[in-house]
N, C-alpha and C. Protein backbone atom coordinates (compact mmCIF):
# COMPACT_ATOMS: atom_id res chain seq x y z
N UNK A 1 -42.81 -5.03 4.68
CA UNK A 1 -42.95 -5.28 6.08
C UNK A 1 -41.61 -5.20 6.79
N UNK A 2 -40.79 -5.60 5.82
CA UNK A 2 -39.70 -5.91 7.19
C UNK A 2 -38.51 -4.46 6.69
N UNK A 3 -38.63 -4.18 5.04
CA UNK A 3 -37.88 -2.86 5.29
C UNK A 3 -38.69 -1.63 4.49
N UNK A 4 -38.78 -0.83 5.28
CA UNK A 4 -39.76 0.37 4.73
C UNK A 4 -38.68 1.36 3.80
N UNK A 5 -37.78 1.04 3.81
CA UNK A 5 -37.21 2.21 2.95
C UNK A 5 -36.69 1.34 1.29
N UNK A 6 -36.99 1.99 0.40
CA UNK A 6 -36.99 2.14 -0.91
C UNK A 6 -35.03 1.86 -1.53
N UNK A 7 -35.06 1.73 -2.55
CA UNK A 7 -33.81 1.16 -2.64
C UNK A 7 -33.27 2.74 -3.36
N UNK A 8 -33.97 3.67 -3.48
CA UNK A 8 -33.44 5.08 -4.12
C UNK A 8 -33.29 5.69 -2.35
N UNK A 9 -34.09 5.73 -1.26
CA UNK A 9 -33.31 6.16 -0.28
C UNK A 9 -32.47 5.81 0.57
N UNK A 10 -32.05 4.27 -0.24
CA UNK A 10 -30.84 3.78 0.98
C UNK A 10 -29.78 4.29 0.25
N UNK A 11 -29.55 4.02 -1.48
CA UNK A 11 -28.71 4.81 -2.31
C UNK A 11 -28.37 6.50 -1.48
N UNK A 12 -29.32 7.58 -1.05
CA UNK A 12 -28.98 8.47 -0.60
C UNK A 12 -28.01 8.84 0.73
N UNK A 13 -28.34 7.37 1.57
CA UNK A 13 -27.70 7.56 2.34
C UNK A 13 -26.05 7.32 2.57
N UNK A 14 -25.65 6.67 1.52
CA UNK A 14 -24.53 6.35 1.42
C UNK A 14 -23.60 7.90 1.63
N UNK A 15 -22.72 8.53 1.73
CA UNK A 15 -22.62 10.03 1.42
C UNK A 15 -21.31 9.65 0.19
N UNK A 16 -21.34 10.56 -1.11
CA UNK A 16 -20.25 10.82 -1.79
C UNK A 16 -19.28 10.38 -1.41
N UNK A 17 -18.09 10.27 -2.09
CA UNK A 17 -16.47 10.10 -1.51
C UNK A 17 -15.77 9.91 -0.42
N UNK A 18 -16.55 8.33 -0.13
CA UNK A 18 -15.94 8.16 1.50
C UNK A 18 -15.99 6.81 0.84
N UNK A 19 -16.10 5.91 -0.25
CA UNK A 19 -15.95 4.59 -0.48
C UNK A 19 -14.29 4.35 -1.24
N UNK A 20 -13.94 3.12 -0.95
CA UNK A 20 -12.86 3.05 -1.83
C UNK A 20 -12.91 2.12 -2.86
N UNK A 21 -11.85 2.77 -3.70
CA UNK A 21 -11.83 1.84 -5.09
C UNK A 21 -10.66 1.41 -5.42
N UNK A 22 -11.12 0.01 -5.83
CA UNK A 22 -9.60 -1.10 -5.89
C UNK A 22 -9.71 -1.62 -7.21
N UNK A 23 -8.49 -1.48 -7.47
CA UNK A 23 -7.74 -2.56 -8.76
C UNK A 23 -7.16 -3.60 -8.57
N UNK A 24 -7.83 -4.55 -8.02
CA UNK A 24 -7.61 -5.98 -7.77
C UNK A 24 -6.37 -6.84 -8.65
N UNK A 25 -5.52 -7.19 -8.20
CA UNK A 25 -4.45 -8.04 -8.95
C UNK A 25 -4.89 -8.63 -9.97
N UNK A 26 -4.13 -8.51 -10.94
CA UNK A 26 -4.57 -8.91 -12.33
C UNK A 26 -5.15 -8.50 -13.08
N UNK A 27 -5.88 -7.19 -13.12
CA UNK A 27 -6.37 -6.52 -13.75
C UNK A 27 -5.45 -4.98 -14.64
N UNK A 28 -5.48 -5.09 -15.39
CA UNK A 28 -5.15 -4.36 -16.07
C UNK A 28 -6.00 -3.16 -16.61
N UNK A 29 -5.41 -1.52 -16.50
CA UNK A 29 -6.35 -0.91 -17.09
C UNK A 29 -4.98 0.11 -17.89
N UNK A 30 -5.80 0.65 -18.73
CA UNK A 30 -5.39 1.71 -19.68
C UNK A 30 -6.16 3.37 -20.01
N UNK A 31 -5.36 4.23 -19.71
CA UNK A 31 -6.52 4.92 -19.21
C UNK A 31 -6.64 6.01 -17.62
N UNK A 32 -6.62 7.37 -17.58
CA UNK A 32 -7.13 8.06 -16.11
C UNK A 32 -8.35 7.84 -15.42
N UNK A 33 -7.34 7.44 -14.06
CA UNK A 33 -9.03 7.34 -12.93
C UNK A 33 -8.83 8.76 -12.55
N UNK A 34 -10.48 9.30 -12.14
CA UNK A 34 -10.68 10.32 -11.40
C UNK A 34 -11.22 9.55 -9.90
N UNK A 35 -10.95 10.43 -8.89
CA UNK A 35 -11.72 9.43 -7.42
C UNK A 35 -11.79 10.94 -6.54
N UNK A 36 -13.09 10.81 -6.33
CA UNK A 36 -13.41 11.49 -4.67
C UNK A 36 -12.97 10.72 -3.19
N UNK A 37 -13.23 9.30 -3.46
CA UNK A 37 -12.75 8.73 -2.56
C UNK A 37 -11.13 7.79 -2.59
N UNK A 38 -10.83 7.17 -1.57
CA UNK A 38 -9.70 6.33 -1.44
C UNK A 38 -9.60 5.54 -2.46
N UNK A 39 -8.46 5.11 -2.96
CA UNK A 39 -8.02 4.95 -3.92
C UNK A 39 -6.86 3.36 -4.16
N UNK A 40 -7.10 2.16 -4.43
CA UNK A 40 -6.08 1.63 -4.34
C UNK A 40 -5.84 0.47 -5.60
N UNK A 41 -4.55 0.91 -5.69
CA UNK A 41 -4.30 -0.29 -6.69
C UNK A 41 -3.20 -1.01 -6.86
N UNK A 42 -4.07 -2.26 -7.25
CA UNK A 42 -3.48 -3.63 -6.97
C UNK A 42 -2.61 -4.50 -8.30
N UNK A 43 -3.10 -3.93 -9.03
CA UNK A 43 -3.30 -4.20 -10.30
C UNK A 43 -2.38 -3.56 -11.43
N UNK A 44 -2.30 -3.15 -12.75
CA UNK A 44 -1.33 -2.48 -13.41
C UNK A 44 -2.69 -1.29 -14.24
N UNK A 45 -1.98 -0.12 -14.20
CA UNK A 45 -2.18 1.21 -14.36
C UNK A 45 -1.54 1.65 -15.24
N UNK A 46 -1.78 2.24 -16.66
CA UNK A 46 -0.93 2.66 -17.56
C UNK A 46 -1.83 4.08 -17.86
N UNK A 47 -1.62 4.88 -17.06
CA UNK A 47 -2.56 6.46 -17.10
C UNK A 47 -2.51 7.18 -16.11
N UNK A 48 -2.53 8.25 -15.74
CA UNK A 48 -2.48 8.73 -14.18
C UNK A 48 -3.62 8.66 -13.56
N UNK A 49 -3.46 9.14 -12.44
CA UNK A 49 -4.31 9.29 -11.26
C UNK A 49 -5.06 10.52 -10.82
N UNK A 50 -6.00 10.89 -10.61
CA UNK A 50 -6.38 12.00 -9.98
C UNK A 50 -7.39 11.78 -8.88
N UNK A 51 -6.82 12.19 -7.43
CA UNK A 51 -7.32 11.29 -6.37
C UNK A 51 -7.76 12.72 -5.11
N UNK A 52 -8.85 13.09 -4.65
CA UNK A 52 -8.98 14.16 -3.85
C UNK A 52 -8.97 13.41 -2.35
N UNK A 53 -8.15 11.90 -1.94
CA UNK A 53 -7.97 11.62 -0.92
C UNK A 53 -7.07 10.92 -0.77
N UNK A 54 -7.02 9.56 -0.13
CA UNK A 54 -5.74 8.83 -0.32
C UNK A 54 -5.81 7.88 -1.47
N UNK A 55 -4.03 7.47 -2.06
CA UNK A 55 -4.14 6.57 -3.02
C UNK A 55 -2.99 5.72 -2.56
N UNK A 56 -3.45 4.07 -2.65
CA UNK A 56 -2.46 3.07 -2.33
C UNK A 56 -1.96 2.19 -3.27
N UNK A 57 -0.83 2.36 -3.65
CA UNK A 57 -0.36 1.49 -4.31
C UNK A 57 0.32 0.20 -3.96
N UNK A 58 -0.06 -1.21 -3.91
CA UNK A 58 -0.06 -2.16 -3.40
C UNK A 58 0.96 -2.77 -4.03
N UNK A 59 1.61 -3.83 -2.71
CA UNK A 59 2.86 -4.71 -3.46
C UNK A 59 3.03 -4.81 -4.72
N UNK A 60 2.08 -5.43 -5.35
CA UNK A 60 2.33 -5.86 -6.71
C UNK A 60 1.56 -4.95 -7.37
N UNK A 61 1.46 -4.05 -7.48
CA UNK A 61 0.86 -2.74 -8.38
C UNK A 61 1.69 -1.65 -8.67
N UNK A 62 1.43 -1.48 -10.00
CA UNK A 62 2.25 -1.02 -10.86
C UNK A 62 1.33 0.28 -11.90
N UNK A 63 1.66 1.04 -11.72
CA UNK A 63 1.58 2.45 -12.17
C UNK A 63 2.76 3.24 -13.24
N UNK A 64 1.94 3.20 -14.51
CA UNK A 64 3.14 4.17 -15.52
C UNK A 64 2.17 5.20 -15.54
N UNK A 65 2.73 6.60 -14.95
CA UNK A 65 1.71 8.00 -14.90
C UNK A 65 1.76 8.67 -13.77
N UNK A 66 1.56 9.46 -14.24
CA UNK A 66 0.99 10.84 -12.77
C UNK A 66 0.47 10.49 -11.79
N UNK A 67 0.60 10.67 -10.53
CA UNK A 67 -0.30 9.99 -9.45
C UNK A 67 -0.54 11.93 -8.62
N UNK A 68 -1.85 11.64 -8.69
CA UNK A 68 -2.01 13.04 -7.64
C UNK A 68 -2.97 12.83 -6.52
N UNK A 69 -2.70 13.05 -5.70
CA UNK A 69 -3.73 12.80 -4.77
C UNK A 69 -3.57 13.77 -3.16
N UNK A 70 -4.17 13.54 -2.03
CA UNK A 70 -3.85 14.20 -0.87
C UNK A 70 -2.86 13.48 -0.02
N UNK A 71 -3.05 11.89 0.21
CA UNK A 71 -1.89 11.72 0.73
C UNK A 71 -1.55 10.21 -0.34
N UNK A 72 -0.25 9.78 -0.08
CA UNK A 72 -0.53 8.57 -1.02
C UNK A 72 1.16 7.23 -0.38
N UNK A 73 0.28 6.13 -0.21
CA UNK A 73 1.04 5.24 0.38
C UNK A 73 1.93 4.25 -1.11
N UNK A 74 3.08 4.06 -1.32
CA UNK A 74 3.34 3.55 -1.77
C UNK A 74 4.45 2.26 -1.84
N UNK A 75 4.17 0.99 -2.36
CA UNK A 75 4.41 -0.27 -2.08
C UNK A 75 5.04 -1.04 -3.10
N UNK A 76 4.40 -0.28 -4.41
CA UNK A 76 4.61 -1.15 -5.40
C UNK A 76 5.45 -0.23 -6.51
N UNK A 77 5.37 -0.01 -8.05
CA UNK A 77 5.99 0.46 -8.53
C UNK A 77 5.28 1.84 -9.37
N UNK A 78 5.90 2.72 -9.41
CA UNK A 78 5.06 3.55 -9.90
C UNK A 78 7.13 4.93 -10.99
N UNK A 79 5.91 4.65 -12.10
CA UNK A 79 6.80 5.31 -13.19
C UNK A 79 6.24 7.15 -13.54
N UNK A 80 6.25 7.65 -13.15
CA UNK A 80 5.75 8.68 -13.02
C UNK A 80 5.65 9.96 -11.96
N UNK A 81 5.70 11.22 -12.14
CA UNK A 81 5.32 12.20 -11.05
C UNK A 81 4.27 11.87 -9.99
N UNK A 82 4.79 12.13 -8.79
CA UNK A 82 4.12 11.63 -7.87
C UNK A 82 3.58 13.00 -6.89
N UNK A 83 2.57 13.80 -6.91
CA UNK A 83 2.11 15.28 -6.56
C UNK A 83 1.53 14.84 -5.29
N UNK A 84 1.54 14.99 -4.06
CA UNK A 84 0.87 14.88 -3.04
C UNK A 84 0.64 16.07 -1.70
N UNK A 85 -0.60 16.41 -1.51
CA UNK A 85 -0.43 17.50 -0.92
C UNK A 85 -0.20 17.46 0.35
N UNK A 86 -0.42 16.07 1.63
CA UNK A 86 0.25 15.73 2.68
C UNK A 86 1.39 14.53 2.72
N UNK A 87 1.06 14.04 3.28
CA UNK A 87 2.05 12.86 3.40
C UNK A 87 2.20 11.77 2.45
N UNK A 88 3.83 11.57 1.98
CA UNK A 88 3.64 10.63 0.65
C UNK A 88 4.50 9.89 2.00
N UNK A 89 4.41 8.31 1.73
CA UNK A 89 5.08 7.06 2.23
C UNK A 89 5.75 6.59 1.17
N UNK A 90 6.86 6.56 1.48
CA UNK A 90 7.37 5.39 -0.30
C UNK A 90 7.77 3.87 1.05
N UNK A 91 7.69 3.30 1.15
CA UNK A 91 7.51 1.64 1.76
C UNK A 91 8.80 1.20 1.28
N UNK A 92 8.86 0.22 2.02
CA UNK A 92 10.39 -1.02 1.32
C UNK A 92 10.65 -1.16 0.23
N UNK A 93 9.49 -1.81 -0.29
CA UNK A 93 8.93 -2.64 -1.35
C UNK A 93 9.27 -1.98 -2.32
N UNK A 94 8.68 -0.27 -2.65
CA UNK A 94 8.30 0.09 -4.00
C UNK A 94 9.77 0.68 -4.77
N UNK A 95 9.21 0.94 -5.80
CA UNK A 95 10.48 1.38 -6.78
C UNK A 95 9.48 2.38 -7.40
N UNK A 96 10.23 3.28 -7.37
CA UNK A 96 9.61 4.98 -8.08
C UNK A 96 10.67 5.42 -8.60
N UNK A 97 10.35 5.93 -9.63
CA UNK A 97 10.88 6.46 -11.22
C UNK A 97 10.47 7.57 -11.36
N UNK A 98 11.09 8.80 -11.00
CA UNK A 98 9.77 9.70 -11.53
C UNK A 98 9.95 10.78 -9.93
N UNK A 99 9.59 11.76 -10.61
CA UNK A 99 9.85 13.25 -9.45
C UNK A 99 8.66 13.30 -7.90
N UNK A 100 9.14 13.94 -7.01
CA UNK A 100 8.05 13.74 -5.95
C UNK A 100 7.54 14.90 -5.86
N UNK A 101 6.54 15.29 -5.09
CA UNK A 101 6.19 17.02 -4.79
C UNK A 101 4.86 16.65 -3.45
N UNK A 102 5.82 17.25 -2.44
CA UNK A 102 5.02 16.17 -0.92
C UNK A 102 4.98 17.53 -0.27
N UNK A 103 4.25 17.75 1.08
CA UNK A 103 4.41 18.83 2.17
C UNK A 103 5.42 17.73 3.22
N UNK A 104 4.92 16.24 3.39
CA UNK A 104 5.83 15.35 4.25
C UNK A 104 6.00 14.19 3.38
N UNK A 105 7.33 13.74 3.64
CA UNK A 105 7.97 12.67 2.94
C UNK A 105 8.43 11.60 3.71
N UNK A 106 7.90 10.18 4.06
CA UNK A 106 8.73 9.49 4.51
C UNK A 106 9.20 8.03 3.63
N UNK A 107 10.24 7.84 3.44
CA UNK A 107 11.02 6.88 3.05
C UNK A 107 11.20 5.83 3.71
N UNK A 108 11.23 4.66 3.51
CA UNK A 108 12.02 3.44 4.04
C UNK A 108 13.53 2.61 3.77
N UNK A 109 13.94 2.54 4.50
CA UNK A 109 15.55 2.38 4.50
C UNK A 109 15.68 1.19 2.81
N UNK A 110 15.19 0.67 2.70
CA UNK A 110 14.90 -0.27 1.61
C UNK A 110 13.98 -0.16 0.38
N UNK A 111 13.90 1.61 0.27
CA UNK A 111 12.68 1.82 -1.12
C UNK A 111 13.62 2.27 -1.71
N UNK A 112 13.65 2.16 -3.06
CA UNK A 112 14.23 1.97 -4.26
C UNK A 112 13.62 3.68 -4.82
N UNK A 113 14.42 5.19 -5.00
CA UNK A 113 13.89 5.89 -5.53
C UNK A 113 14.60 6.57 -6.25
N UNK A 114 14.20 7.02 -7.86
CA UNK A 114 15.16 7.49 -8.52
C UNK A 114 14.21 8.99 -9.10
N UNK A 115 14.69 10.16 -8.80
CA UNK A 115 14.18 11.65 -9.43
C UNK A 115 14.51 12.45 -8.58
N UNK A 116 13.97 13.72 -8.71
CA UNK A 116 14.16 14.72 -7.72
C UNK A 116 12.79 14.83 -6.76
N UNK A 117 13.11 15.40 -5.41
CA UNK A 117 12.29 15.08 -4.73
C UNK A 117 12.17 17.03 -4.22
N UNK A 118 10.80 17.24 -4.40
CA UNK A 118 10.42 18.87 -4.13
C UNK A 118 9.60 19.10 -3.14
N UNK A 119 9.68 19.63 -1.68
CA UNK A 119 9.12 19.39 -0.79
C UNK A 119 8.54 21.05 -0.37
N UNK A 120 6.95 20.84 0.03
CA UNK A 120 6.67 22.48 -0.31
C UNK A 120 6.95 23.39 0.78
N UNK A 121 7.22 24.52 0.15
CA UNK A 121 7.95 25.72 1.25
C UNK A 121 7.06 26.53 2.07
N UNK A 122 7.27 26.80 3.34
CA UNK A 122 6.02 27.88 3.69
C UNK A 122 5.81 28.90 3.20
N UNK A 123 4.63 29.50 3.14
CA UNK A 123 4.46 31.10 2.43
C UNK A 123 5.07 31.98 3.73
N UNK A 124 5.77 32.92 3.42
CA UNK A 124 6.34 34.01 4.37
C UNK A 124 5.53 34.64 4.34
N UNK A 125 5.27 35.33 4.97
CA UNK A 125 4.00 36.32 5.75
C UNK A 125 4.80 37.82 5.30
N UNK A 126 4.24 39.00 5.12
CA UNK A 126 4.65 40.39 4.62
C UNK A 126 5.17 41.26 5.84
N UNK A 127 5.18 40.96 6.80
CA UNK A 127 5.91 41.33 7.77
C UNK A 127 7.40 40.47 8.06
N UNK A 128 7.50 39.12 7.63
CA UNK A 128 9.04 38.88 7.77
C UNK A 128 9.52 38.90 6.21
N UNK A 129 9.06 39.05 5.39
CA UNK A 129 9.79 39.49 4.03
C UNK A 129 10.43 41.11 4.34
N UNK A 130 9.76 41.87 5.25
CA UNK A 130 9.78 43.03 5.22
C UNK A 130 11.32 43.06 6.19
N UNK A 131 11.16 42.50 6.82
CA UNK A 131 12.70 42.17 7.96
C UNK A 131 13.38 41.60 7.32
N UNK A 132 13.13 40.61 6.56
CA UNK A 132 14.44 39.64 5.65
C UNK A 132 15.21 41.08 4.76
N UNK A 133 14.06 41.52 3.62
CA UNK A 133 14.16 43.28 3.20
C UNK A 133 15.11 44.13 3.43
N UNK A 134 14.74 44.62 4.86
CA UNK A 134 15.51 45.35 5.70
C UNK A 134 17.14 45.08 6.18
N UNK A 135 16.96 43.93 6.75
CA UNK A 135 18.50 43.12 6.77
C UNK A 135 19.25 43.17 5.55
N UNK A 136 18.45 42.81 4.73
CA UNK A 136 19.62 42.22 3.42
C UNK A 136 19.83 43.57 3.08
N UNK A 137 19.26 44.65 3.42
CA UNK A 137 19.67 46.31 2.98
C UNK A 137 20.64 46.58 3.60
N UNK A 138 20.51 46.30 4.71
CA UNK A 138 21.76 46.97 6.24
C UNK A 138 23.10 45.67 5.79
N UNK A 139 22.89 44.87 5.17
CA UNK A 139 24.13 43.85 4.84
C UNK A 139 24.75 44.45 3.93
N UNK A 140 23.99 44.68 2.70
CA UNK A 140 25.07 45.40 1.75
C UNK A 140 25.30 46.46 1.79
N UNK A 141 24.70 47.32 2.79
CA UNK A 141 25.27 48.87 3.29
C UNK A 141 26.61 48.54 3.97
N UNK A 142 26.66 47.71 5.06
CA UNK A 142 27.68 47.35 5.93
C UNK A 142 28.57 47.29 4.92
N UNK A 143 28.44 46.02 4.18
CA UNK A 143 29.74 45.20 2.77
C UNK A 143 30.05 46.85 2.28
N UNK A 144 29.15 47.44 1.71
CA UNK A 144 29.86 48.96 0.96
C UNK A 144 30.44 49.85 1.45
N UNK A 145 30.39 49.60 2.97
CA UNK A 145 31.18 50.36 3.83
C UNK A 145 32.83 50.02 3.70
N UNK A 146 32.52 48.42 3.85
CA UNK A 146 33.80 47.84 4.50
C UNK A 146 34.64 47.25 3.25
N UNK A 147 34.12 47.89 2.16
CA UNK A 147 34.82 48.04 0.66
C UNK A 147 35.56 49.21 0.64
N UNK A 148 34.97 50.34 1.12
CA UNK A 148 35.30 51.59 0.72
C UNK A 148 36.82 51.93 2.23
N UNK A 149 36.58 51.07 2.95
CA UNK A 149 37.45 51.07 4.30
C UNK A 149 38.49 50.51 3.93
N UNK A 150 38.59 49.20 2.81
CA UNK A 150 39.33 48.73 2.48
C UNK A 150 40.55 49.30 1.59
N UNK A 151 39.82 50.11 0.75
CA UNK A 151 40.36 50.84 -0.47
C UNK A 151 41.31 51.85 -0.14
């Protein structure tokens, strides 16, 4: 009477990878998460990550492993490559160990970061390779000129 829908079509309505999942303080896992959706942890992580949205790593959360995801906020500590395909945050708080690979990077005057940090390059288009090409031809024509002028 009061709800006509079935507990298999409220399940449907939920849609895929729009919920998030937390590692609550104190919990410990061992072991890779996979996630469609948001991603956060609170907790200690000894495995990487594989995240097709955002992943948060919280004050007191602690990560030894790979973290990959699309964008990823970080707070707490994380020992491992950190792959992100928009915006990584490293926060005050966190301490990272371990290489970055971001399209945007922002830092806080007070985050603790130790690796190399690889930030991705645009693809050149075949019409300015073709001018870069061209130039760098007419440069060392010029230089072989002004060798042979010299001599």
């Amino acid at each position: 009477m009061f709800n006509a829908k079935s507990k298999s079509d409220m399940l449907r309505e939920i849609p895929a990878g729009t919920s998030t999942s937390l590692i609550g303080a104190g919990t410990s896992l061992k072991g890779d998460i996979t996630s469609n959706g948001d991603l956060r942890i609170d907790g200690t992580l000894v495995g990487n990550i594989h995240c097709t949205a955002k992943v948060v790593i919280g004050a007191n959360g602690v990560v030894e492993g790979d973290v990959n995801g699309q964008q990823a906020d970080i707070m707490g500590s994380v020992t491992g490559t950190i792959k992100v395909k928009e915006l990584l945050q490293l926060k005050s708080s966190c301490v990272v160990n371990g290489n970055l690979h971001a399209s945007k990077l922002q830092i806080e005057p007070a985050a603790t970061f130790n690796g190399q940090c690889h930030m991705a390059v645009e693809v050149k288009t075949k019409s300015s390779t073709s001018t870069n090409g061209k130039l760098a031809h007419d440069l060392a024509k010029d230089l072989a000129h002004s060798a042979v002028a010299i001599s």
